[in-house]
PDB file of N, CA and C in Angstrom:
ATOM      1  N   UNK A   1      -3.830  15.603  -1.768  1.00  0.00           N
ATOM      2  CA  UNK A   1      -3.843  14.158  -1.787  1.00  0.00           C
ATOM      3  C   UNK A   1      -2.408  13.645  -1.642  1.00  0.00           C
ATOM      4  N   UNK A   2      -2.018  12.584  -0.773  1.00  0.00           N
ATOM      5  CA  UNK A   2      -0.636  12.363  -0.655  1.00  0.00           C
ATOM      6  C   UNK A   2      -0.422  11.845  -2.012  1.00  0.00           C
ATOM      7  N   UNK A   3       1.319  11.514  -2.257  1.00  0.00           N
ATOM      8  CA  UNK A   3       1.381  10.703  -3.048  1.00  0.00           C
ATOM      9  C   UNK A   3       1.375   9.610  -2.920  1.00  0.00           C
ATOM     10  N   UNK A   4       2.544   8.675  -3.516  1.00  0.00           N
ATOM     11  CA  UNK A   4       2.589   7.327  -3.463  1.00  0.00           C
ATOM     12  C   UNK A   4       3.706   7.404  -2.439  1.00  0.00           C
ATOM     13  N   UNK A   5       3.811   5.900  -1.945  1.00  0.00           N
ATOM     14  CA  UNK A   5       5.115   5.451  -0.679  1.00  0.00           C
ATOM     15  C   UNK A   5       6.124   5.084  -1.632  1.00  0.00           C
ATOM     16  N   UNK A   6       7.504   5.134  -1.274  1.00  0.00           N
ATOM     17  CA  UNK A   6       8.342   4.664  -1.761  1.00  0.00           C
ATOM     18  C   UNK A   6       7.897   3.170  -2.313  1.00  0.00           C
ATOM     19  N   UNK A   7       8.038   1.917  -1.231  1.00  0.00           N
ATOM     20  CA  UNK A   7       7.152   1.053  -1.460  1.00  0.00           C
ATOM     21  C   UNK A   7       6.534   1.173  -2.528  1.00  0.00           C
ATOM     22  N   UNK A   8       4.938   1.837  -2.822  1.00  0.00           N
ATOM     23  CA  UNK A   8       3.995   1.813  -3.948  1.00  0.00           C
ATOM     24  C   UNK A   8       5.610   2.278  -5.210  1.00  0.00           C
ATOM     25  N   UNK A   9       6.686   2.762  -4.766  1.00  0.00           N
ATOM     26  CA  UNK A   9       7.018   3.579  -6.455  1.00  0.00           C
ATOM     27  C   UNK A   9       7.722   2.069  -7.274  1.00  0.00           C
ATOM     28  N   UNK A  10       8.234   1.455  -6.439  1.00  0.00           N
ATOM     29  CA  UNK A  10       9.490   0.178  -6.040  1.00  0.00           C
ATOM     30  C   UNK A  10       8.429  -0.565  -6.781  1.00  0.00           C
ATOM     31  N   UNK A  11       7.552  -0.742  -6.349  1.00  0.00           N
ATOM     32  CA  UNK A  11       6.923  -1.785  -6.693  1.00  0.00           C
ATOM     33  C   UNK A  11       5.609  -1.657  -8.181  1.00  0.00           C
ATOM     34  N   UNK A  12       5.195  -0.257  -7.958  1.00  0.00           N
ATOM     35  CA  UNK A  12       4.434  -0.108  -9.620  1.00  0.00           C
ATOM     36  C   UNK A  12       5.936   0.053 -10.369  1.00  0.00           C
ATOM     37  N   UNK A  13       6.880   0.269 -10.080  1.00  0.00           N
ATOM     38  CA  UNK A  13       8.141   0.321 -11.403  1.00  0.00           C
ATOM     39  C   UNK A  13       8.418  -1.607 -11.836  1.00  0.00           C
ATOM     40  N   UNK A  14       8.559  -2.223 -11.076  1.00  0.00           N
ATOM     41  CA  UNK A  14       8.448  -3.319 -10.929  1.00  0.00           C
ATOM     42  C   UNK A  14       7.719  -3.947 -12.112  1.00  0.00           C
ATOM     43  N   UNK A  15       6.124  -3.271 -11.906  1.00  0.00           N
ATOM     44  CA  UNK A  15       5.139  -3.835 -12.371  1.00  0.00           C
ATOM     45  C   UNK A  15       5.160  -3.707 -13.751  1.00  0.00           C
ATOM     46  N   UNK A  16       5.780  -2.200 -13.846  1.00  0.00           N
ATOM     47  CA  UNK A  16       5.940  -1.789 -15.488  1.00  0.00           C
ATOM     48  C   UNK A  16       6.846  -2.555 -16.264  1.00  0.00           C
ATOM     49  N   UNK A  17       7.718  -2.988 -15.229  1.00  0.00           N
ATOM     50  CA  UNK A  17       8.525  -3.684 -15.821  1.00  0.00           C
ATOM     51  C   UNK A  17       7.995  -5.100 -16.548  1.00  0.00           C
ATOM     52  N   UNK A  18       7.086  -5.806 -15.727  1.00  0.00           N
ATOM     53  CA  UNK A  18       6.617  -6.774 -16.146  1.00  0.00           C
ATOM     54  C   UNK A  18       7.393  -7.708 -15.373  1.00  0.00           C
ATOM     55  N   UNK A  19       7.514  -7.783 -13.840  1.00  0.00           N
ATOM     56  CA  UNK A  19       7.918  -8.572 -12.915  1.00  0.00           C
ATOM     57  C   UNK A  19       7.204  -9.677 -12.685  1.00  0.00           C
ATOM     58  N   UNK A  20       6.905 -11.027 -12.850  1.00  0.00           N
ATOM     59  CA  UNK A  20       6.086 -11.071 -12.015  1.00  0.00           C
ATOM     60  C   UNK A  20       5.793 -11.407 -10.663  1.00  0.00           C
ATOM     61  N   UNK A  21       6.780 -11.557 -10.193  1.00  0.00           N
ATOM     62  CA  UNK A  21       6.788 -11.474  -8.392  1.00  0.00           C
ATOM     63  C   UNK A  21       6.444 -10.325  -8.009  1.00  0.00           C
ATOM     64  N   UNK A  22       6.398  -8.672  -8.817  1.00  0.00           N
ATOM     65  CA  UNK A  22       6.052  -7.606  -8.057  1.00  0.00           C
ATOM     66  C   UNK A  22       4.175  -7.537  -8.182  1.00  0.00           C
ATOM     67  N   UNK A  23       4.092  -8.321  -9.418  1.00  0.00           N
ATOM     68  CA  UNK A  23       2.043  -8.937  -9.353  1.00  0.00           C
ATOM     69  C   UNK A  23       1.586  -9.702  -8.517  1.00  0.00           C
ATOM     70  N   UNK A  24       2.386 -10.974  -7.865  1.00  0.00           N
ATOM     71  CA  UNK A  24       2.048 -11.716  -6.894  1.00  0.00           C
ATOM     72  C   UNK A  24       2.233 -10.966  -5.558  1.00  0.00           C
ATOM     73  N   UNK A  25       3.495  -9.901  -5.603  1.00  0.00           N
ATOM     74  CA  UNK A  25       3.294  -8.853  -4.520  1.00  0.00           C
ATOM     75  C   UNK A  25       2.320  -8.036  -4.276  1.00  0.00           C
ATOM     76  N   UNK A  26       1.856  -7.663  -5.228  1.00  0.00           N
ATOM     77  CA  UNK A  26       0.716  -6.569  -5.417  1.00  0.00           C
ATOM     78  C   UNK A  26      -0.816  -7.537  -4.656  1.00  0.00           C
ATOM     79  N   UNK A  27      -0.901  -8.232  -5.572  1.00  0.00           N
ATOM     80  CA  UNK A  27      -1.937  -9.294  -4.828  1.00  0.00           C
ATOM     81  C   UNK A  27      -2.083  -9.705  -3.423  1.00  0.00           C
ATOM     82  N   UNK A  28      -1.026 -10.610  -3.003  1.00  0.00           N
ATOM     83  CA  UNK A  28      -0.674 -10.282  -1.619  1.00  0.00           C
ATOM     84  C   UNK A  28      -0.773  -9.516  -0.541  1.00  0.00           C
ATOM     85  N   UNK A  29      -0.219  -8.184  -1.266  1.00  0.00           N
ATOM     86  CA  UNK A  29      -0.778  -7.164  -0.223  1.00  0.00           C
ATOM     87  C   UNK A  29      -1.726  -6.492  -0.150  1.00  0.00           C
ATOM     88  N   UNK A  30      -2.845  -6.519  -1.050  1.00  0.00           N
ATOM     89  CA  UNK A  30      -3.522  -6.324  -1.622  1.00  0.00           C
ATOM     90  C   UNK A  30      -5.481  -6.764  -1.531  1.00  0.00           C
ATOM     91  N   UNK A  31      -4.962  -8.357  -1.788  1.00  0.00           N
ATOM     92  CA  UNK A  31      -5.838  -9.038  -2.111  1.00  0.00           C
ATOM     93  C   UNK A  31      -7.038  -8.966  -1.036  1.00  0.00           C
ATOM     94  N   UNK A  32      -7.460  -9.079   0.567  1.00  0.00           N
ATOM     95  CA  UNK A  32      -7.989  -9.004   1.400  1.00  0.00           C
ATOM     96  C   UNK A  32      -9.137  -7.799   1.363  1.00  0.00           C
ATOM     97  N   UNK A  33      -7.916  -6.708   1.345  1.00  0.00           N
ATOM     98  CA  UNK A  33      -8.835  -5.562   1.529  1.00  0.00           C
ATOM     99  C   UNK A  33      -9.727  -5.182   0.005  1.00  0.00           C
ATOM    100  N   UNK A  34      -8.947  -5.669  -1.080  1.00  0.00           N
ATOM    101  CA  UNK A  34      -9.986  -5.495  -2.381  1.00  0.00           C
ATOM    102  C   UNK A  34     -11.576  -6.420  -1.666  1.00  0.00           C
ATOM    103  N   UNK A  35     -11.357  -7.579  -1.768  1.00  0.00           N
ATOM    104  CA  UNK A  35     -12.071  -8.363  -2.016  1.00  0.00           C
ATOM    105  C   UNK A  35     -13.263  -7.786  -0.444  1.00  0.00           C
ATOM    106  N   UNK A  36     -12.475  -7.172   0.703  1.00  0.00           N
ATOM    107  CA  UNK A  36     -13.671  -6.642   1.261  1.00  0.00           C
ATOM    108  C   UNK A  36     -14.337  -5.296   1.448  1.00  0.00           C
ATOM    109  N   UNK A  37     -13.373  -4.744   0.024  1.00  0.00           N
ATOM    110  CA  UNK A  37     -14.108  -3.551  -0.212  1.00  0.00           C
ATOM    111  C   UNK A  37     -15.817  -3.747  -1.346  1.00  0.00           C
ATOM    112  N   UNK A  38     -15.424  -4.827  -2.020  1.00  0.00           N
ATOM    113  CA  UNK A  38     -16.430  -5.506  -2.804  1.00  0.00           C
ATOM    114  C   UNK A  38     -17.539  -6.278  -2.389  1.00  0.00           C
ATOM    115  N   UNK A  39     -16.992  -7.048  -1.118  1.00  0.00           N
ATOM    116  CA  UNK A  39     -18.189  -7.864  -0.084  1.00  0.00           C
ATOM    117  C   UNK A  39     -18.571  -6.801   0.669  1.00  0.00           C
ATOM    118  N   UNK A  40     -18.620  -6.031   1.167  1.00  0.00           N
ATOM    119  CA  UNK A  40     -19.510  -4.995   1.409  1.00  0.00           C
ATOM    120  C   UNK A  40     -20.143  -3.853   0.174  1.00  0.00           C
ATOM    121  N   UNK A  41     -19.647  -3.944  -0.505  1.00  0.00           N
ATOM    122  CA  UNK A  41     -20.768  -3.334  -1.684  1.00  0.00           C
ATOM    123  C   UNK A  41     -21.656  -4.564  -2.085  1.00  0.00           C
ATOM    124  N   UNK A  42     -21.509  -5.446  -2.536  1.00  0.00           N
ATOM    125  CA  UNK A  42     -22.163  -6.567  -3.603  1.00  0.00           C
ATOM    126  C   UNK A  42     -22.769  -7.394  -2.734  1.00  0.00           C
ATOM    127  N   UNK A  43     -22.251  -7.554  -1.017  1.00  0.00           N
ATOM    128  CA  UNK A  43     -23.029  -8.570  -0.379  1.00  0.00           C
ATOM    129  C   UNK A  43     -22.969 -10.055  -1.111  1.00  0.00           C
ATOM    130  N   UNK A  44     -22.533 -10.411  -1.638  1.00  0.00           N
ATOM    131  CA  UNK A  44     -22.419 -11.397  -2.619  1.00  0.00           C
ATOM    132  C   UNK A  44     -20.761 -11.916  -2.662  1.00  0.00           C
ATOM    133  N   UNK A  45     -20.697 -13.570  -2.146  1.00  0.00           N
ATOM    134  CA  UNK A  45     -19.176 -13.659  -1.650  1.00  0.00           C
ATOM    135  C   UNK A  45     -18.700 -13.845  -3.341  1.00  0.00           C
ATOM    136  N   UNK A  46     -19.698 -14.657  -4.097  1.00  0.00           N
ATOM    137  CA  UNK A  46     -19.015 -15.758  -5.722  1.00  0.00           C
ATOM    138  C   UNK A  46     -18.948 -13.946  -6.195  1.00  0.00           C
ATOM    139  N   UNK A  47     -19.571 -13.367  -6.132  1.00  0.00           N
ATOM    140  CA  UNK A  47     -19.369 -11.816  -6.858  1.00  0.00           C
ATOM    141  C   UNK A  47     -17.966 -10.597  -6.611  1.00  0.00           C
ATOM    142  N   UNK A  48     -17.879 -10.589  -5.296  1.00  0.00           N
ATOM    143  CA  UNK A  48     -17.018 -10.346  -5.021  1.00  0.00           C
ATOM    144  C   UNK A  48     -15.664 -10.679  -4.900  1.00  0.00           C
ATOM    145  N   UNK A  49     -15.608 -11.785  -5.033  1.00  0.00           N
ATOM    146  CA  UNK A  49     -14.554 -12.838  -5.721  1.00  0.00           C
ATOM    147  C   UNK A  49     -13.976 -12.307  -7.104  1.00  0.00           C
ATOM    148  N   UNK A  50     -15.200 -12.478  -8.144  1.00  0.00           N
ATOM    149  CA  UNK A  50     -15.024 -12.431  -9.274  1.00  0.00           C
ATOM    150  C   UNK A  50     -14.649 -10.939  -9.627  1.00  0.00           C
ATOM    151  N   UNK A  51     -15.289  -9.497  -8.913  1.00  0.00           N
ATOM    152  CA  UNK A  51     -14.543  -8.443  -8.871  1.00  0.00           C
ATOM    153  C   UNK A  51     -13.334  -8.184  -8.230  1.00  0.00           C
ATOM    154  N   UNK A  52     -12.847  -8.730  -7.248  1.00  0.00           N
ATOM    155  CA  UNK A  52     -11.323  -8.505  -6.786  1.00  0.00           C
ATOM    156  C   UNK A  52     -10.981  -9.228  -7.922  1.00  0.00           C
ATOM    157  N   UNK A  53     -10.783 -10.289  -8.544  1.00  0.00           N
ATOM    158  CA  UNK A  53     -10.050 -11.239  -9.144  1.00  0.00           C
ATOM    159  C   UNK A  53      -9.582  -9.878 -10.909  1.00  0.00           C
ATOM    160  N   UNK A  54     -11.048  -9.310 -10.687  1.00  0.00           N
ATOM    161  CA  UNK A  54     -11.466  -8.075 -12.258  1.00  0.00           C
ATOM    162  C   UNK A  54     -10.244  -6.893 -11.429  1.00  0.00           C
ATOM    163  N   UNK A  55     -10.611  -6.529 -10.597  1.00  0.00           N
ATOM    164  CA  UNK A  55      -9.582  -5.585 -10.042  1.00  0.00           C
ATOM    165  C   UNK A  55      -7.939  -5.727 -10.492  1.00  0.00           C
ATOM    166  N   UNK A  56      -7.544  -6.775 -10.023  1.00  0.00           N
ATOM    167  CA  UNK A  56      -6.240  -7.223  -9.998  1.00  0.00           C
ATOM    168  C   UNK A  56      -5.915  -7.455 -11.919  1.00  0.00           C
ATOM    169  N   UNK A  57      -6.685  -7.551 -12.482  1.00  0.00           N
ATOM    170  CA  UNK A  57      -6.198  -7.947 -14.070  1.00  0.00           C
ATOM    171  C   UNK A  57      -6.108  -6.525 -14.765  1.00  0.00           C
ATOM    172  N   UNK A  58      -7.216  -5.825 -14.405  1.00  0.00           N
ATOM    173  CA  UNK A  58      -7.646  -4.261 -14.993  1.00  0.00           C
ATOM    174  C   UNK A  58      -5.990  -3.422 -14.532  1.00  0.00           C
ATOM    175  N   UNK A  59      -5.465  -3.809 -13.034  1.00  0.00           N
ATOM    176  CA  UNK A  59      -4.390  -2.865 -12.719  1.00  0.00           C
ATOM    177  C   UNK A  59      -3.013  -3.490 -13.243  1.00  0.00           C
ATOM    178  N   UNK A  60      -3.529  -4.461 -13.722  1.00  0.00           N
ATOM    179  CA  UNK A  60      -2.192  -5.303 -14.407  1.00  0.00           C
ATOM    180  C   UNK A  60      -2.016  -4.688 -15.969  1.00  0.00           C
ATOM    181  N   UNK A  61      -3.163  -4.547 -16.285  1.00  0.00           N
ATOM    182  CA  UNK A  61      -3.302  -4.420 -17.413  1.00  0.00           C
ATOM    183  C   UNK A  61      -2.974  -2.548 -17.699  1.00  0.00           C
ATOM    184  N   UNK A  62      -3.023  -1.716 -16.485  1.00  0.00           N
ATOM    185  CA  UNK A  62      -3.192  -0.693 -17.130  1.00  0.00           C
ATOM    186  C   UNK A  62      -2.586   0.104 -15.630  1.00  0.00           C
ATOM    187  N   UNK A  63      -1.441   0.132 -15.655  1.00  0.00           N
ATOM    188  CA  UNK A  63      -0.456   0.132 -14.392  1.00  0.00           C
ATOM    189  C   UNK A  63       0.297   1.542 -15.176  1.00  0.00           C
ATOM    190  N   UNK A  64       0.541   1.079 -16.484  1.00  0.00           N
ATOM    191  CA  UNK A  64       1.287   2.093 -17.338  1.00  0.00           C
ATOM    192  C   UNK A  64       0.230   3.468 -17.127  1.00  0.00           C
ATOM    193  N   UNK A  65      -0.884   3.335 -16.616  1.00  0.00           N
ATOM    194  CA  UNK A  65      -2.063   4.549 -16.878  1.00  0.00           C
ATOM    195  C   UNK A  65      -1.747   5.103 -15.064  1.00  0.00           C
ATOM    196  N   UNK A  66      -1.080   4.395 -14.424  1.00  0.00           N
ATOM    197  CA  UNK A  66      -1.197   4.703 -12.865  1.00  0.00           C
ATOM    198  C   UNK A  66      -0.165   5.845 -12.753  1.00  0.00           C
ATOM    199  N   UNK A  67      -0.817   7.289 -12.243  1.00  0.00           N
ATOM    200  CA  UNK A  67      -0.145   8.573 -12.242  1.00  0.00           C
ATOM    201  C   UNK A  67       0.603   8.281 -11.084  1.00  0.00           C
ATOM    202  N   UNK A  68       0.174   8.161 -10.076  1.00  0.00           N
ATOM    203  CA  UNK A  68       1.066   8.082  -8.807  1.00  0.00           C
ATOM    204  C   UNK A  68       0.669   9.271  -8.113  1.00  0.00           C
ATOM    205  N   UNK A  69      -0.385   9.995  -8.315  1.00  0.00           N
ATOM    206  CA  UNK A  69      -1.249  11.033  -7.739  1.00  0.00           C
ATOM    207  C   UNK A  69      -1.302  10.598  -5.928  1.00  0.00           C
ATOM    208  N   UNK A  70      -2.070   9.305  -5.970  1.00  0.00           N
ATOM    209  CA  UNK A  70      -2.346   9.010  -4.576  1.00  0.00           C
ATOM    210  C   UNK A  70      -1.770   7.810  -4.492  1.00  0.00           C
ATOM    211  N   UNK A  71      -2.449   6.858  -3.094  1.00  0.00           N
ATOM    212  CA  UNK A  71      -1.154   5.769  -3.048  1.00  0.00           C
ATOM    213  C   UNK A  71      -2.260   4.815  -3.901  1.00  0.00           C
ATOM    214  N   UNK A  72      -1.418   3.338  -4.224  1.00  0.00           N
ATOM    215  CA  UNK A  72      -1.545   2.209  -4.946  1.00  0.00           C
ATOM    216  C   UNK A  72      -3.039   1.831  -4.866  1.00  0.00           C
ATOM    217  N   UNK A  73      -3.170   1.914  -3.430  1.00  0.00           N
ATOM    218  CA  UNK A  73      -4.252   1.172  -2.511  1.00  0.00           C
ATOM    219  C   UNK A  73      -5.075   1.851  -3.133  1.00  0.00           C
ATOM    220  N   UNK A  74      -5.290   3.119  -3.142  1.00  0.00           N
ATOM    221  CA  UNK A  74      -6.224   3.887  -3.009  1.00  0.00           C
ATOM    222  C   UNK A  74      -6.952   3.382  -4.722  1.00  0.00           C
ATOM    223  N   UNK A  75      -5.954   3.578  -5.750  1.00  0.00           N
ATOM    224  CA  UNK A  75      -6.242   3.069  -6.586  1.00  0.00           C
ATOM    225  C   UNK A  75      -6.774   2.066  -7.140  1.00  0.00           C
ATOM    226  N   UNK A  76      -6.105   0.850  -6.259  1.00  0.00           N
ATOM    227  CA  UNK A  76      -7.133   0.080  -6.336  1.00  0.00           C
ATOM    228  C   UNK A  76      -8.583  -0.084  -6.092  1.00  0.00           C
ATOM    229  N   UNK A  77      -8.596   0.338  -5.006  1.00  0.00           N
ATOM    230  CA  UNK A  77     -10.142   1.059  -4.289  1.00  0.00           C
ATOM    231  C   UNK A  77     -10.887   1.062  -5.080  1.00  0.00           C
ATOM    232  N   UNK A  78     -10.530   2.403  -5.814  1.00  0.00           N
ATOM    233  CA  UNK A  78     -11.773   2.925  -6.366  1.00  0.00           C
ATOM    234  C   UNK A  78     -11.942   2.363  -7.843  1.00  0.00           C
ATOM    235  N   UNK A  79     -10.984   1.211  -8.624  1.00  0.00           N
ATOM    236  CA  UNK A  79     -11.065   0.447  -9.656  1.00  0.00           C
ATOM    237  C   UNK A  79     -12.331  -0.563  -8.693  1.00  0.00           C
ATOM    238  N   UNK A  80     -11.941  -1.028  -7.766  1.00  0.00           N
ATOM    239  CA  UNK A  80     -13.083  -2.077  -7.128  1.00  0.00           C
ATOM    240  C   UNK A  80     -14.642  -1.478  -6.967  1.00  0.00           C
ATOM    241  N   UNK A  81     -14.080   0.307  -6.734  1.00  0.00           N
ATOM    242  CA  UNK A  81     -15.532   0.464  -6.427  1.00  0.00           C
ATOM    243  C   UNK A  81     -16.429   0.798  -7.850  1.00  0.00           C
ATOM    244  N   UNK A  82     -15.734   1.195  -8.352  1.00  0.00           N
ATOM    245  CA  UNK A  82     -16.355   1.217 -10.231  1.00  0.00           C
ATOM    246  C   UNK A  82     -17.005   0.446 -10.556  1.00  0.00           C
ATOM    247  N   UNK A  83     -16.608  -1.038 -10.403  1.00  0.00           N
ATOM    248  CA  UNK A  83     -16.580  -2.299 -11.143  1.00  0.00           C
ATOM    249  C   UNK A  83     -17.864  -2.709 -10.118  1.00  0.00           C
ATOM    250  N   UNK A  84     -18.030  -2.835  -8.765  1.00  0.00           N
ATOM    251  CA  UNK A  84     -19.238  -3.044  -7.692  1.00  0.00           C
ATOM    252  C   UNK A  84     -20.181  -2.228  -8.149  1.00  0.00           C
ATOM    253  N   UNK A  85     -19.726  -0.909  -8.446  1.00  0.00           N
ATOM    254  CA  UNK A  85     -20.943   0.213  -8.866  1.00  0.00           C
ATOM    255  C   UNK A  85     -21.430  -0.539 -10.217  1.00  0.00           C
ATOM    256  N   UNK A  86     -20.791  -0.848 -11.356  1.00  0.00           N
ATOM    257  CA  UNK A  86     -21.328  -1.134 -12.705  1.00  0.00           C
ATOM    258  C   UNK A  86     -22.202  -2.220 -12.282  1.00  0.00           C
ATOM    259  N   UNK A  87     -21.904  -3.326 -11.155  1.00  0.00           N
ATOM    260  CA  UNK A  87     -22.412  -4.724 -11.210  1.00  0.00           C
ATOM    261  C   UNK A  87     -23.631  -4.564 -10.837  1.00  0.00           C
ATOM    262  N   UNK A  88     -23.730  -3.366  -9.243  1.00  0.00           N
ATOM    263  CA  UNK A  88     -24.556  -3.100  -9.055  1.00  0.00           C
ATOM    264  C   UNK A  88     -26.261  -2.534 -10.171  1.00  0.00           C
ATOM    265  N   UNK A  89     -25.332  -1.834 -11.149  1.00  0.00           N
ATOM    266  CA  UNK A  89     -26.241  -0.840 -11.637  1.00  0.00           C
ATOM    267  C   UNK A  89     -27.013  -1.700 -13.213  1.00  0.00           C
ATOM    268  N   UNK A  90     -25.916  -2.851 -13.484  1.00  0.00           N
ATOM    269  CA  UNK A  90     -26.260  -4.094 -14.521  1.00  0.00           C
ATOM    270  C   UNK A  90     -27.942  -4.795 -14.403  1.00  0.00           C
ATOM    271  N   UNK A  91     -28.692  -4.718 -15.397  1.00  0.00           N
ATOM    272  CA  UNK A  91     -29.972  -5.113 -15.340  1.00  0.00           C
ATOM    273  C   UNK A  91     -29.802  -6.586 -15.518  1.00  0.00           C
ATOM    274  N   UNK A  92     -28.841  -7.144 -15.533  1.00  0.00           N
ATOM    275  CA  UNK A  92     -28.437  -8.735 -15.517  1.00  0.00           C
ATOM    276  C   UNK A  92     -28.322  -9.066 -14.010  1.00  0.00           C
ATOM    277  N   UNK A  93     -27.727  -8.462 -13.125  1.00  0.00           N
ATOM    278  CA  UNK A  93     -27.948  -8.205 -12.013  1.00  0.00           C
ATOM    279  C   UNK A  93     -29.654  -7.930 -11.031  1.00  0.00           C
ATOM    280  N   UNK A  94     -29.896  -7.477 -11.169  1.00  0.00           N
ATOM    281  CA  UNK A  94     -31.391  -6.861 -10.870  1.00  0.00           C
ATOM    282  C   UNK A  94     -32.530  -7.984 -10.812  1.00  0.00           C
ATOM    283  N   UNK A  95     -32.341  -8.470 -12.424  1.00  0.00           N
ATOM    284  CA  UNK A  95     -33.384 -10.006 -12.967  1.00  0.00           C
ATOM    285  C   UNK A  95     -32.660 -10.579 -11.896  1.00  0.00           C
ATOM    286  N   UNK A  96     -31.408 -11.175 -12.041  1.00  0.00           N
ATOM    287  CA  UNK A  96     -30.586 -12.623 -11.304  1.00  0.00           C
ATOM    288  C   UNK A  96     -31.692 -11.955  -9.817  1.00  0.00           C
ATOM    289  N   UNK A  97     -31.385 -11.052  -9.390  1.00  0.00           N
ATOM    290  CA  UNK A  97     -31.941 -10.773  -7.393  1.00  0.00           C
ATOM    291  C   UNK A  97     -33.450 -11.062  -7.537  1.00  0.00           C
ATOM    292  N   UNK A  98     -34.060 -10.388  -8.606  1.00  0.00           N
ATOM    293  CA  UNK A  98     -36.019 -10.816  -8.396  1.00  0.00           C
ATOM    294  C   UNK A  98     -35.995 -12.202  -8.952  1.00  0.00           C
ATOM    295  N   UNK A  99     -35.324 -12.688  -9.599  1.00  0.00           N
ATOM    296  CA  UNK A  99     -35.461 -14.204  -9.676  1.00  0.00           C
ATOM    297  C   UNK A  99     -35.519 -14.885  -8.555  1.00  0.00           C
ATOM    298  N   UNK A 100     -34.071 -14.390  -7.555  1.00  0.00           N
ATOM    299  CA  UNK A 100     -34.056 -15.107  -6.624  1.00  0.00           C
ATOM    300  C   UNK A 100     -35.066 -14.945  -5.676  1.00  0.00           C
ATOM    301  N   UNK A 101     -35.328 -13.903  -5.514  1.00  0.00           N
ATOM    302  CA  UNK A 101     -36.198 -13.535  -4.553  1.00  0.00           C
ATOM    303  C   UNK A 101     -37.339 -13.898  -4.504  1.00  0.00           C
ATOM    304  N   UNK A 102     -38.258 -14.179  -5.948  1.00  0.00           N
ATOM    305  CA  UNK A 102     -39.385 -14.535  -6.376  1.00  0.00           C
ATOM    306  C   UNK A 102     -39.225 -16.347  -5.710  1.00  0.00           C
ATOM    307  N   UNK A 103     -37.953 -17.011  -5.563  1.00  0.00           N
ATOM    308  CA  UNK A 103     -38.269 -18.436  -5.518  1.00  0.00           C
ATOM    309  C   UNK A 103     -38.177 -18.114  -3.707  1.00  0.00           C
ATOM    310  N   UNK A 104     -37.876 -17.591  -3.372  1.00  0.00           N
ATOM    311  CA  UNK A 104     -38.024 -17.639  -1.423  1.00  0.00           C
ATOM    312  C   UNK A 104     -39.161 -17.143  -1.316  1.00  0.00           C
TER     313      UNK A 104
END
């Protein structure tokens, strides 16, 4: 697995630091591809919203836990795809779709 880019090191050191222009960086570069790694799982734009938005706080929050194994991105990824998988797999979820479905 590669590691991280210089870039990703510059900028999670940044983060540890508690920058916050290197969070609005992170977002930035960031933000697009979360949010359409989630609109294609969830199909759902207000949902996928609300998981990129979960993405970006979870890696804020726990950046100090980021090994630097693979790159940033990747990490993010698969925090987005966790969080799509849980929403998916939520029986709060499930009711909300046969609700809807029951009124069409």
């Amino acid at each position: 697995m590669a590691g991280p880019t210089g870039d990703d090191s510059r900028l999670v050191g940044a983060l540890r630091r508690g920058d916050p222009k290197a969070f609005e960086a992170l977002v930035i570069a960031h933000q697009h591809r979360v949010f359409g790694v989630a609109l294609r799982m969830l199909r759902n734009r207000a949902e996928a919203e609300e998981i990129a938005q979960e993405v970006f706080l979870r890696a804020h929050r726990s950046i100090a836990e980021f090994r630097g194994e693979a790159k940033l991105s990747t990490w993010l990824y698969a925090i987005a795809s966790r969080l799509c998988l849980n929403r998916l797999a939520s029986g709060a979820r499930r009711l909300e779709r046969t609700s809807e479905e029951a009124l069409e």
